[in-house]
N, C-alpha and C. Protein backbone atom coordinates (compact mmCIF):
# COMPACT_ATOMS: atom_id res chain seq x y z
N UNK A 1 67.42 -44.76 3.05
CA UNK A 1 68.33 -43.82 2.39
C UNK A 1 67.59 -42.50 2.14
N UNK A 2 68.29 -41.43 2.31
CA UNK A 2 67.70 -40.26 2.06
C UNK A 2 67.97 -39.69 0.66
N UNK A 3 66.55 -39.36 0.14
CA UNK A 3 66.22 -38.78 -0.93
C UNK A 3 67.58 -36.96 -1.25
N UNK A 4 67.82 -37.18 -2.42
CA UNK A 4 68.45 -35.41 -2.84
C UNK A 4 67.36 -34.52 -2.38
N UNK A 5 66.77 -34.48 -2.52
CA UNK A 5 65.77 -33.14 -2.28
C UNK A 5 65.28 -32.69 -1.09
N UNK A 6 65.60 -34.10 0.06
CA UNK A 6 65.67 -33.97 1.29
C UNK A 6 67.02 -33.45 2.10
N UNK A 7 68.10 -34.12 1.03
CA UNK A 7 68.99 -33.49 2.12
C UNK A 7 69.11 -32.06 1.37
N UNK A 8 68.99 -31.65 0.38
CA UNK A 8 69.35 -30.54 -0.05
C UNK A 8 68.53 -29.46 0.55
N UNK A 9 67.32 -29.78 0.75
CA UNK A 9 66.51 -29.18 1.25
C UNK A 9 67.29 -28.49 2.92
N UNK A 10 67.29 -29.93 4.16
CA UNK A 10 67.96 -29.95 4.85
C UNK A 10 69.11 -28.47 5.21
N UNK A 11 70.25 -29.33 4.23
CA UNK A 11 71.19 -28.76 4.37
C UNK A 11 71.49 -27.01 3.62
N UNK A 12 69.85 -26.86 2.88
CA UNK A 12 69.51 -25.30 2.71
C UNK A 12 69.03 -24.79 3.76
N UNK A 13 68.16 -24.96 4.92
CA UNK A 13 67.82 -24.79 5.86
C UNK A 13 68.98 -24.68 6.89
N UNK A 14 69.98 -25.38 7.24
CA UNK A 14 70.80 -25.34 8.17
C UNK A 14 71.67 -24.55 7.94
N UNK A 15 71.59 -24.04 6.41
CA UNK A 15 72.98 -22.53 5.90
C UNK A 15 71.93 -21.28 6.38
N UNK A 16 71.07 -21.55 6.31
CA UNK A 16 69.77 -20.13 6.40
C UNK A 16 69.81 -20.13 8.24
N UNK A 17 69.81 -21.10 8.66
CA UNK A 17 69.94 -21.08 10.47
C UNK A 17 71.26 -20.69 10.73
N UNK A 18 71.99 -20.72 9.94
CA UNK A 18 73.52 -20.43 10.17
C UNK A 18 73.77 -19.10 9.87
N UNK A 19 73.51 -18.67 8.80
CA UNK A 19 73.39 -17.16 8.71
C UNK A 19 72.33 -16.91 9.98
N UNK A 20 70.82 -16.59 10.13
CA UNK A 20 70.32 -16.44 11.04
C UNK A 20 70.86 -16.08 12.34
N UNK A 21 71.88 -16.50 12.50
CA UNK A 21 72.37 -17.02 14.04
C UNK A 21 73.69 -16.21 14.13
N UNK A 22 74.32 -16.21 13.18
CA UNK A 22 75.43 -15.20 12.66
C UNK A 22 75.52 -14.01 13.10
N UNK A 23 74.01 -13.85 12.36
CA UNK A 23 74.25 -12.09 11.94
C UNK A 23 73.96 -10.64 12.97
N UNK A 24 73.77 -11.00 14.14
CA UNK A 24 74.09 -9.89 14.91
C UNK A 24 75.39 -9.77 15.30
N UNK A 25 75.96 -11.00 15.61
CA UNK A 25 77.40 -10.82 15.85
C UNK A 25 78.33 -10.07 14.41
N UNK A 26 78.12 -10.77 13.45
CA UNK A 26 78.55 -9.80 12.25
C UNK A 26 78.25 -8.66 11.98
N UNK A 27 77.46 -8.51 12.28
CA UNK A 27 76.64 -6.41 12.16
C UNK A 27 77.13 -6.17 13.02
N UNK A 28 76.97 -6.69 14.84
CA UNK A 28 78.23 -5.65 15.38
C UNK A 28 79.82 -5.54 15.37
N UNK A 29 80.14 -6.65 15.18
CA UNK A 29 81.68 -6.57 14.54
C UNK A 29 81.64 -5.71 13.32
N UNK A 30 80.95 -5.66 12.13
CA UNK A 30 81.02 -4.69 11.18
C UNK A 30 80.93 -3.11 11.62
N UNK A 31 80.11 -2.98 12.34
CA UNK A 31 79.68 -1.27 12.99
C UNK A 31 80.96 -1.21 14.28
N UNK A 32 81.27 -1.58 15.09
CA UNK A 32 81.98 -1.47 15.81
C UNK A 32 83.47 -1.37 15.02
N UNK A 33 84.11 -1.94 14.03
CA UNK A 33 85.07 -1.82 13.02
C UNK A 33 84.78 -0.28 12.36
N UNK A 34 83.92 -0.32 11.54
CA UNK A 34 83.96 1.13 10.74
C UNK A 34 84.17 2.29 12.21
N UNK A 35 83.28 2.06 13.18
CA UNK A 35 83.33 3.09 14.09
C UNK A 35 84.66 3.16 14.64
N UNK A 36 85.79 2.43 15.03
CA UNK A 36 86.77 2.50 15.29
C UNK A 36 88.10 2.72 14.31
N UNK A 37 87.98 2.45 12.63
CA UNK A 37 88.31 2.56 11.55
C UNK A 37 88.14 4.30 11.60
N UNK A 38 86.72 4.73 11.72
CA UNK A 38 86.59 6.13 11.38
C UNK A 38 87.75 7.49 12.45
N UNK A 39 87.23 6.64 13.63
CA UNK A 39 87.84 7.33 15.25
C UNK A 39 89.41 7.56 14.24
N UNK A 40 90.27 6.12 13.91
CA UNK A 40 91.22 5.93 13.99
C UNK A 40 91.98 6.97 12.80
N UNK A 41 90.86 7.37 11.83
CA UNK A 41 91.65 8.22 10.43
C UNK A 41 91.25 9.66 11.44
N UNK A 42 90.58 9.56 11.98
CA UNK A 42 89.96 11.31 12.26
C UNK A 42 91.28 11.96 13.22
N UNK A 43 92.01 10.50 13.93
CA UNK A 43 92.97 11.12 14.92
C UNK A 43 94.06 10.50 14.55
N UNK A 44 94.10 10.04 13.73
CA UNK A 44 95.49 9.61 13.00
C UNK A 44 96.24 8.56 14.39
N UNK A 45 95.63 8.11 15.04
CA UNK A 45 96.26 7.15 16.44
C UNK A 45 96.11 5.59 15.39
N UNK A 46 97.11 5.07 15.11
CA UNK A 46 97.38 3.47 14.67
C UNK A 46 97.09 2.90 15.75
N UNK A 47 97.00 2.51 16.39
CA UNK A 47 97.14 1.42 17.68
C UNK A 47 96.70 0.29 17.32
N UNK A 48 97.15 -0.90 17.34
CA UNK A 48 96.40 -2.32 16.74
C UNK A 48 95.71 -2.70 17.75
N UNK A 49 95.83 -2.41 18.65
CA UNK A 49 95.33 -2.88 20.24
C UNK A 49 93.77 -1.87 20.64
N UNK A 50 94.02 -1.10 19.66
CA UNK A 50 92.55 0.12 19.38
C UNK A 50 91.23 -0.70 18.70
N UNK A 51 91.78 -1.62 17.81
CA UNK A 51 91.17 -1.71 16.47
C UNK A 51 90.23 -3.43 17.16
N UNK A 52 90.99 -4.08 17.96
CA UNK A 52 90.67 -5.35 18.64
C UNK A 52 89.95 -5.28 19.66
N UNK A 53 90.09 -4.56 20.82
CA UNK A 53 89.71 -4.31 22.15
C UNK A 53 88.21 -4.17 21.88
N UNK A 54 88.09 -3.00 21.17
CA UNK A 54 86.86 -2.57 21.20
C UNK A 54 85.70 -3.54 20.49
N UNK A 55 86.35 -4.35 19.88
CA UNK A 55 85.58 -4.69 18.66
C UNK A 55 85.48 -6.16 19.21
N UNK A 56 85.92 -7.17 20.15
CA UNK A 56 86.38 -8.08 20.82
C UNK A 56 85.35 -7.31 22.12
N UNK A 57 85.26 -6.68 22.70
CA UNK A 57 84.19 -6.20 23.99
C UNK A 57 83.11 -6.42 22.66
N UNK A 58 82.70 -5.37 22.25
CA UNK A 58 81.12 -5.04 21.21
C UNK A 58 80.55 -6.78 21.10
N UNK A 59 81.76 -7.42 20.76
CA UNK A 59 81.19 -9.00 19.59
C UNK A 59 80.78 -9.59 21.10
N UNK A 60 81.58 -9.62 22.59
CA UNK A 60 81.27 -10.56 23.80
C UNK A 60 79.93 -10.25 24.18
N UNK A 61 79.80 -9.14 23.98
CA UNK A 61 78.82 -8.40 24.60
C UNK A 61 76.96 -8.83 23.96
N UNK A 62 77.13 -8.82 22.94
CA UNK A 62 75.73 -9.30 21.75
C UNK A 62 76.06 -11.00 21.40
N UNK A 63 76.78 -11.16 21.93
CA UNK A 63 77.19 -12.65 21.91
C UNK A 63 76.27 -12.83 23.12
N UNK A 64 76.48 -12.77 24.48
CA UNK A 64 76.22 -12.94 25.54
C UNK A 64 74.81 -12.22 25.91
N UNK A 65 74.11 -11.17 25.05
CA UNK A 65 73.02 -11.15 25.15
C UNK A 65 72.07 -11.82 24.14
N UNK A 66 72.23 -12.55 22.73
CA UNK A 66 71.80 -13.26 21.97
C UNK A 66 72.46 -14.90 22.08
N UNK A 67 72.77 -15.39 23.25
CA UNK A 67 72.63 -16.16 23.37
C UNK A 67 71.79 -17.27 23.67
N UNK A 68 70.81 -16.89 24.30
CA UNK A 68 69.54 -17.72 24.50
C UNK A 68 68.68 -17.68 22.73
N UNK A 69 68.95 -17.02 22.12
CA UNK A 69 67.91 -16.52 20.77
C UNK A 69 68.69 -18.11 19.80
N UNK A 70 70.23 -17.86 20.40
CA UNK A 70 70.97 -19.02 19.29
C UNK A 70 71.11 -20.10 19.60
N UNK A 71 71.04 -20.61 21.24
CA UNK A 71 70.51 -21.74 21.94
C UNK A 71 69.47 -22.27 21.15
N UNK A 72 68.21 -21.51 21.44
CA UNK A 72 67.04 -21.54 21.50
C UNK A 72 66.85 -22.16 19.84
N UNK A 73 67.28 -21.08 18.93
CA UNK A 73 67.11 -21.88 17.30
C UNK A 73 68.00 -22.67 16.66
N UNK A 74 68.90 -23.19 17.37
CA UNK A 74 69.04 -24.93 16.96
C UNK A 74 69.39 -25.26 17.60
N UNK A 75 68.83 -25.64 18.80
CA UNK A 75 67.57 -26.45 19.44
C UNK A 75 66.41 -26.73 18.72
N UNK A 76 65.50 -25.73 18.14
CA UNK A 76 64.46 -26.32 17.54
C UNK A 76 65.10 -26.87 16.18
N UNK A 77 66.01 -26.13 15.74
CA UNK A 77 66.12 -27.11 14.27
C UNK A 77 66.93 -28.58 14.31
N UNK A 78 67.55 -28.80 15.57
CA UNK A 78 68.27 -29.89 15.71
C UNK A 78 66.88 -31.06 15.62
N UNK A 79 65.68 -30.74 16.86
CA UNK A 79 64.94 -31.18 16.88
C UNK A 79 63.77 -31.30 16.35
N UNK A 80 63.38 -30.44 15.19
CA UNK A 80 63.18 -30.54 14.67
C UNK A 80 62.82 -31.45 12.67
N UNK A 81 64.11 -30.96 12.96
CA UNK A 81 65.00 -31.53 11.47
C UNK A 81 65.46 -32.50 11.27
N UNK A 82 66.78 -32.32 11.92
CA UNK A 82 67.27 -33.37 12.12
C UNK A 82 67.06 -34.72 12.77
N UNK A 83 66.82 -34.53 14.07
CA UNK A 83 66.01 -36.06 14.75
C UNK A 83 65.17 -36.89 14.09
N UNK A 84 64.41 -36.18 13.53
CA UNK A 84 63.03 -37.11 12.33
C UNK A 84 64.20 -37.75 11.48
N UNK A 85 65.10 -36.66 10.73
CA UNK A 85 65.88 -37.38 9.53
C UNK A 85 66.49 -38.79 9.99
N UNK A 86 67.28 -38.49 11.76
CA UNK A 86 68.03 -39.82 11.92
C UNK A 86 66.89 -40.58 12.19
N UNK A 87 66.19 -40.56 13.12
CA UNK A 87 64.93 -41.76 13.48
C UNK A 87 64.51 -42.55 12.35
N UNK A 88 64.06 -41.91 11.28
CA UNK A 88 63.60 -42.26 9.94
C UNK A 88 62.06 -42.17 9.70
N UNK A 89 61.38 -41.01 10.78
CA UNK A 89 60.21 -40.57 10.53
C UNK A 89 59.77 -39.74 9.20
């Protein structure tokens, strides 16, 4: 049986890999939003199809080049972490 302080531990680590892994895609969805937010008051153009496109390309785009970075770190924390926990090392 696993100890509280192990899984808490654990499952603090796997919110910190989760943010980690997150957050370029969120910074460019955030910057790509204000930048298209700003475009959109400066020229008064609504378009909902303005506000998605761009911001839907930006997120594929840092998705698809930080993908090996988010592969790559859990992978190690799967194997890391977790495997010992199920094995019972």
């Amino acid at each position: 049986m696993m100890d509280d302080i192990v899984f808490y531990d654990t499952l603090r680590q796997a919110l910190w890999i989760a943010v980690l892994v997150s957050t370029p895609i969120l910074t460019v969805a955030l910057v790509a939003g204000v930048a298209v937010g700003l475009f959109q008051a400066l020229t008064s153009v609504q378009e909902m199809t303005l506000t998605f496109v761009p911001k839907l390309a930006a997120i594929l785009i840092v998705f698809w080049m930080t993908m090996g970075f988010m592969t790559e770190t859990l992978v190690a924390f799967f194997t890391d972490q977790i495997v010992p926990l199920i094995v019972g090392v």
